[in-house]
PDB file of N, CA and C in Angstrom:
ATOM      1  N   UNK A   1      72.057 113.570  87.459  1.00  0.00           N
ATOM      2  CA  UNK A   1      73.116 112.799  86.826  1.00  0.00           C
ATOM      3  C   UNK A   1      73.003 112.856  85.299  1.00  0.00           C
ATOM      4  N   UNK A   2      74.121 112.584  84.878  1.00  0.00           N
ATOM      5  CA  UNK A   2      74.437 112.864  82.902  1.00  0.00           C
ATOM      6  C   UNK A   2      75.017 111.545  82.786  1.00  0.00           C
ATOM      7  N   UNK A   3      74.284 110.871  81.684  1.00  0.00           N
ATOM      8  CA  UNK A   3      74.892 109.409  81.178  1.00  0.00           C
ATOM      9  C   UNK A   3      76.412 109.816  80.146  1.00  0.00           C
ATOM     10  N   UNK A   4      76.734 109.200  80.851  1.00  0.00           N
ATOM     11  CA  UNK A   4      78.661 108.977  80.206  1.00  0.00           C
ATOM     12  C   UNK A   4      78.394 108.182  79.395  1.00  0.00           C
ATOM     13  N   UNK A   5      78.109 106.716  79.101  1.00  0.00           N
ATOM     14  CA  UNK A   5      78.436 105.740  78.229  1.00  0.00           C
ATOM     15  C   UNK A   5      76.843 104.639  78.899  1.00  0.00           C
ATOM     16  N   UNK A   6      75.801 104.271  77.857  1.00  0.00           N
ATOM     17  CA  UNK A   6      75.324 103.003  78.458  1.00  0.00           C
ATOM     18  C   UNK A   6      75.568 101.855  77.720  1.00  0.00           C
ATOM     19  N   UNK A   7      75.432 100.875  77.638  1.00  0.00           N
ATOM     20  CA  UNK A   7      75.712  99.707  77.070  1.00  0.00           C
ATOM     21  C   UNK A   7      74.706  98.412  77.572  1.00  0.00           C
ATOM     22  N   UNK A   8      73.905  97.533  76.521  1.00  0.00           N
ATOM     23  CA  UNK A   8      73.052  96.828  76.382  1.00  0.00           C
ATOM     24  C   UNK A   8      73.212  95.768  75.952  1.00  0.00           C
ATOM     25  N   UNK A   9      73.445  94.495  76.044  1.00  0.00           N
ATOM     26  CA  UNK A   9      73.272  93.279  75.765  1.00  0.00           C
ATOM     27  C   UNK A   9      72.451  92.316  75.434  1.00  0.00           C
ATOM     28  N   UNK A  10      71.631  92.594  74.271  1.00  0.00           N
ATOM     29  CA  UNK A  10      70.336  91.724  74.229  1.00  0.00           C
ATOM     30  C   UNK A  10      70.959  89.906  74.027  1.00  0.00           C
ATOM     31  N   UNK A  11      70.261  89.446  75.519  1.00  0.00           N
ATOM     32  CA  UNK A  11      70.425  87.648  75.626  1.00  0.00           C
ATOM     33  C   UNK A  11      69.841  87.136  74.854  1.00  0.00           C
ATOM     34  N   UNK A  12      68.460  86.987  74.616  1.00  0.00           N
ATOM     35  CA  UNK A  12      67.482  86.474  74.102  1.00  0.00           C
ATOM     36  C   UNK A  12      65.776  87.342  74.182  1.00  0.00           C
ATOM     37  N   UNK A  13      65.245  86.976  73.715  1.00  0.00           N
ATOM     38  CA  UNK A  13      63.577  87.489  73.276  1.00  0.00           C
ATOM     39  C   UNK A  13      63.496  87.815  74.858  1.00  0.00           C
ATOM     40  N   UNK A  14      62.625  88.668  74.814  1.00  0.00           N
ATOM     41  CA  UNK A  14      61.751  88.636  76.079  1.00  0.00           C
ATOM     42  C   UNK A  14      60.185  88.094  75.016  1.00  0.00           C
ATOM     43  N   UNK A  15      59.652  87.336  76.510  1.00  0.00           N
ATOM     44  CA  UNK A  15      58.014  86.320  75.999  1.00  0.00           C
ATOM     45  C   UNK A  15      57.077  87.301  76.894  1.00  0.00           C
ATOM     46  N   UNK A  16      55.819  86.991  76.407  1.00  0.00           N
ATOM     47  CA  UNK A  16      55.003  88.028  77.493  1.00  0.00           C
ATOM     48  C   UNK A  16      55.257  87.092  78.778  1.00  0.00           C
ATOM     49  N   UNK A  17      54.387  88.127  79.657  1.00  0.00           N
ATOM     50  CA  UNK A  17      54.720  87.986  80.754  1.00  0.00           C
ATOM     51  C   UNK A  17      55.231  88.747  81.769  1.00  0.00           C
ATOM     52  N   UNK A  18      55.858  88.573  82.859  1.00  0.00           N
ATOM     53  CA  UNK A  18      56.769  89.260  84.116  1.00  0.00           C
ATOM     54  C   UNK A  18      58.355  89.339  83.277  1.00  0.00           C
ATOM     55  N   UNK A  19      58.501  90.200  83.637  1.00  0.00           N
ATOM     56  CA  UNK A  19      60.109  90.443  83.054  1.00  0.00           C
ATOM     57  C   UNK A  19      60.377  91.422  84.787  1.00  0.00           C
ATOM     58  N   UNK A  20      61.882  90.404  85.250  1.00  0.00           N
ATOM     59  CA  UNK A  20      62.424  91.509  86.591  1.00  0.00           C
ATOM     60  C   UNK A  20      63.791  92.191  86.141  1.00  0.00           C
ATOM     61  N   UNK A  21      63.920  93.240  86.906  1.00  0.00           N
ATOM     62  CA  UNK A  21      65.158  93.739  86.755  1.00  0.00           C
ATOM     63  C   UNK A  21      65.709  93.825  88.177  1.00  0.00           C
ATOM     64  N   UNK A  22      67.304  93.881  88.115  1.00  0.00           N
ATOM     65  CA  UNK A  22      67.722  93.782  89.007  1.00  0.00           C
ATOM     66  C   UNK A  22      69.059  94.718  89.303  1.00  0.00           C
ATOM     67  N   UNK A  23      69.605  96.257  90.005  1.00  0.00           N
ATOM     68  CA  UNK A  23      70.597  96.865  89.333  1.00  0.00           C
ATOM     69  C   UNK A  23      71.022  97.392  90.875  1.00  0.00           C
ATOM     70  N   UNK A  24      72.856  97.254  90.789  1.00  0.00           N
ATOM     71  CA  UNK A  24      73.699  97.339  91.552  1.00  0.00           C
ATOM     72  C   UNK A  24      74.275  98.213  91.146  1.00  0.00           C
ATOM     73  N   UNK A  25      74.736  98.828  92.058  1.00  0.00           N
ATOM     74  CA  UNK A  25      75.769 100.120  91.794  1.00  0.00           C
ATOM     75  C   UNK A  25      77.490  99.424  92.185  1.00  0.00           C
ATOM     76  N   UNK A  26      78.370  99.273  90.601  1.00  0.00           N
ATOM     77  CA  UNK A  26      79.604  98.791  90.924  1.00  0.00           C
ATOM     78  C   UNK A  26      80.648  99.600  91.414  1.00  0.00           C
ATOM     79  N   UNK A  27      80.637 100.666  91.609  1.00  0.00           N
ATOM     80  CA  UNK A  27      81.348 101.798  91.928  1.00  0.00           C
ATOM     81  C   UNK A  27      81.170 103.017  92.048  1.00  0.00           C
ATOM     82  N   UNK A  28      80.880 103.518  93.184  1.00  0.00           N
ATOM     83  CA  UNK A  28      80.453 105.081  93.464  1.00  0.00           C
ATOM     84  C   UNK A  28      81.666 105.693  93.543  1.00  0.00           C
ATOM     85  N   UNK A  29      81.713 106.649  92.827  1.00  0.00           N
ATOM     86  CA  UNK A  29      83.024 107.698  93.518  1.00  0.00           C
ATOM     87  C   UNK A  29      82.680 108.913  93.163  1.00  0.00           C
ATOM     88  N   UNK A  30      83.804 110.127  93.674  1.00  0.00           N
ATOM     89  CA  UNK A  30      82.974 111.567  93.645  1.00  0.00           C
ATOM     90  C   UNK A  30      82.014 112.017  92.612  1.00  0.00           C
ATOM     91  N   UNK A  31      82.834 111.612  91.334  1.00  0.00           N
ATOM     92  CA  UNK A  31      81.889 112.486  90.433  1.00  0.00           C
ATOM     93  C   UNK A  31      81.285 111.533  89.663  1.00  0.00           C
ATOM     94  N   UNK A  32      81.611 110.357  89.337  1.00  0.00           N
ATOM     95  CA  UNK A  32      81.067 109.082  88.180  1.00  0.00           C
ATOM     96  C   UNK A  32      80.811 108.077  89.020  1.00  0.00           C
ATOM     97  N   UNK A  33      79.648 107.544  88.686  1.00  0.00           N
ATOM     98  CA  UNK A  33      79.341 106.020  89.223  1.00  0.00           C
ATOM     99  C   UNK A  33      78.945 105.082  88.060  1.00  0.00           C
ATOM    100  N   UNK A  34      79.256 103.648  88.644  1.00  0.00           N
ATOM    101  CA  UNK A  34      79.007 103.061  87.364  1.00  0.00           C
ATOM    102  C   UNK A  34      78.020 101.622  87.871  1.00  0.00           C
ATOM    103  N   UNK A  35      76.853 101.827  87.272  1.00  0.00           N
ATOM    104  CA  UNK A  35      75.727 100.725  87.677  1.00  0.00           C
ATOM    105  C   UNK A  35      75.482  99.662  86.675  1.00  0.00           C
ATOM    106  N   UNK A  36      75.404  98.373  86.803  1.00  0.00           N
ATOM    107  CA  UNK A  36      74.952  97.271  86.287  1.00  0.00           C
ATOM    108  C   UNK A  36      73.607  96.798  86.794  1.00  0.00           C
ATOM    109  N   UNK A  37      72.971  95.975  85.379  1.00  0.00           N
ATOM    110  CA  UNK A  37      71.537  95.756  85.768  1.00  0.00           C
ATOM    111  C   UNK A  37      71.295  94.318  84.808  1.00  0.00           C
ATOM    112  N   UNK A  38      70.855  93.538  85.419  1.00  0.00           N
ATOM    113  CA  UNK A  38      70.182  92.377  85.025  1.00  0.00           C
ATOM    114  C   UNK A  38      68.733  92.051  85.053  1.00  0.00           C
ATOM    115  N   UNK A  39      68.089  91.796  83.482  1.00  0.00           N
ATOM    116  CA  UNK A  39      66.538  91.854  83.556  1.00  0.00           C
ATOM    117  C   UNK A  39      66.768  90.370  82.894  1.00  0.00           C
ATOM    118  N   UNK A  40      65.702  89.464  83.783  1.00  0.00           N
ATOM    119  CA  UNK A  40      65.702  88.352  83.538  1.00  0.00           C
ATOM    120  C   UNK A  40      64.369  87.810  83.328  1.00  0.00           C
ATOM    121  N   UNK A  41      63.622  86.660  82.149  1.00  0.00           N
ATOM    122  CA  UNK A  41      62.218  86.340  82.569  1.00  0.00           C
ATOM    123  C   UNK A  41      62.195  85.818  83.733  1.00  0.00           C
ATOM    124  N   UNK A  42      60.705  85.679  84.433  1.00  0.00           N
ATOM    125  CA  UNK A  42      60.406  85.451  85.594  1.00  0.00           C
ATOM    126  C   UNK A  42      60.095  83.891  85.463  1.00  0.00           C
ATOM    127  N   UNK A  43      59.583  83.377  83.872  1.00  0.00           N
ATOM    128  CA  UNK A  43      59.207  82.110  84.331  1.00  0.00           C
ATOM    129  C   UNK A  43      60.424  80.733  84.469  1.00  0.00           C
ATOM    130  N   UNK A  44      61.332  80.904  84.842  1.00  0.00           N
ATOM    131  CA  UNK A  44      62.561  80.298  85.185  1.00  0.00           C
ATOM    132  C   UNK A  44      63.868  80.909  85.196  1.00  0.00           C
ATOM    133  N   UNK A  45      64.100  82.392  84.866  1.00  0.00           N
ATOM    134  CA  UNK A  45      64.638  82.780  85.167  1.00  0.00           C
ATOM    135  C   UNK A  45      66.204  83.178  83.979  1.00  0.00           C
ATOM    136  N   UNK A  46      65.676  83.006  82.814  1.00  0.00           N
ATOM    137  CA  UNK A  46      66.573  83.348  81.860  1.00  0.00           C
ATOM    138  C   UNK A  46      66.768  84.930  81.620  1.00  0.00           C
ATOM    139  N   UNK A  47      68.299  84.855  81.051  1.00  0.00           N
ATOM    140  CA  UNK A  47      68.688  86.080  81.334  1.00  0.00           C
ATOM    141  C   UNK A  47      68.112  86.656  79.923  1.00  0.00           C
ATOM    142  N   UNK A  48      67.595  88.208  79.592  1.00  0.00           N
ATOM    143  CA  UNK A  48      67.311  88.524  78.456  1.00  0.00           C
ATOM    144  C   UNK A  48      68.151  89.669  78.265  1.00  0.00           C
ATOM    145  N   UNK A  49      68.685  90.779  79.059  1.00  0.00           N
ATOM    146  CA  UNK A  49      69.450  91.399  78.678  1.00  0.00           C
ATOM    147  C   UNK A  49      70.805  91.605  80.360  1.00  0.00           C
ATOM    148  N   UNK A  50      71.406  92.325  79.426  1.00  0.00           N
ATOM    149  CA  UNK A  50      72.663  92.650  80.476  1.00  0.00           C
ATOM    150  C   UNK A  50      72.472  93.962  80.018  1.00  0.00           C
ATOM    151  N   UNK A  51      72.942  94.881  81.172  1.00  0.00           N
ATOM    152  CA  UNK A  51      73.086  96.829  80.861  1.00  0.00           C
ATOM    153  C   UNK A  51      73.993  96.769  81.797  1.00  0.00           C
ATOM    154  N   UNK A  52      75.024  97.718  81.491  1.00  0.00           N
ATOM    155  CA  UNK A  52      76.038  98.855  81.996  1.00  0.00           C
ATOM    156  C   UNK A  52      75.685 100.446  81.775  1.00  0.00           C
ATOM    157  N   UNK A  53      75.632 101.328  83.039  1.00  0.00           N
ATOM    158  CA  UNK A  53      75.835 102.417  82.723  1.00  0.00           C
ATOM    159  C   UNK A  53      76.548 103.051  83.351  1.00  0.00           C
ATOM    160  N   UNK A  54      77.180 104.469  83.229  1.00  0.00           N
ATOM    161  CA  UNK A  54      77.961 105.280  83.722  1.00  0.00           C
ATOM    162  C   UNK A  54      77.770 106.390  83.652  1.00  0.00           C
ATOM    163  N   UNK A  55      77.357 106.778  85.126  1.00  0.00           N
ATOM    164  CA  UNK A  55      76.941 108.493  85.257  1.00  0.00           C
ATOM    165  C   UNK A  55      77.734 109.537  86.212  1.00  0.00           C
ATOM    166  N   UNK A  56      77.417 111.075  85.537  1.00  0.00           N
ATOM    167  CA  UNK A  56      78.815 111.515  85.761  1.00  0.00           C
ATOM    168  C   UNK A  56      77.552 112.644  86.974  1.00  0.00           C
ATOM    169  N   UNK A  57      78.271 113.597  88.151  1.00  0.00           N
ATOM    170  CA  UNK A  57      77.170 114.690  88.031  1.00  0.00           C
ATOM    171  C   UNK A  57      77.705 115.828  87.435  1.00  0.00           C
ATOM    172  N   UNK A  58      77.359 116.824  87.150  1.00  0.00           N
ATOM    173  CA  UNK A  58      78.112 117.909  86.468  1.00  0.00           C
ATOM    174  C   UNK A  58      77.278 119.617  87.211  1.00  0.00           C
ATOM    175  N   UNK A  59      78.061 120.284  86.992  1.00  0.00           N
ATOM    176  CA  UNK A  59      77.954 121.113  88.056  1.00  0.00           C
ATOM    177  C   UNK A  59      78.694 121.319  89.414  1.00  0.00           C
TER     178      UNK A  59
END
């Protein structure tokens, strides 16, 4: 896969610690898909960033 466009949202700091991520695919289709991902701290659960990406295959 070839990145089309990503896009990043910094929420707030990440603190040490556990940091999770979490990423869904919002739309598959033949040639582009487009995935979202949420990384949140672990110690209650605040959001620190948001990502969008969009991948194409080529060939």
């Amino acid at each position: 896969p070839v990145t089309v466009e990503m896009k990043v949202n910094y929420m707030a700091p990440g603190k040490p610690g556990v940091i999770l991520s979490e990423a869904s695919v919002r739309k598959a289709g033949k040639r582009m898909t487009v995935v979202e991902a949420e990384v949140v701290q672990d110690d209650g659960g605040e959001v620190v960033a948001l990502a969008t990406g969009t991948y194409t295959i080529v060939g």
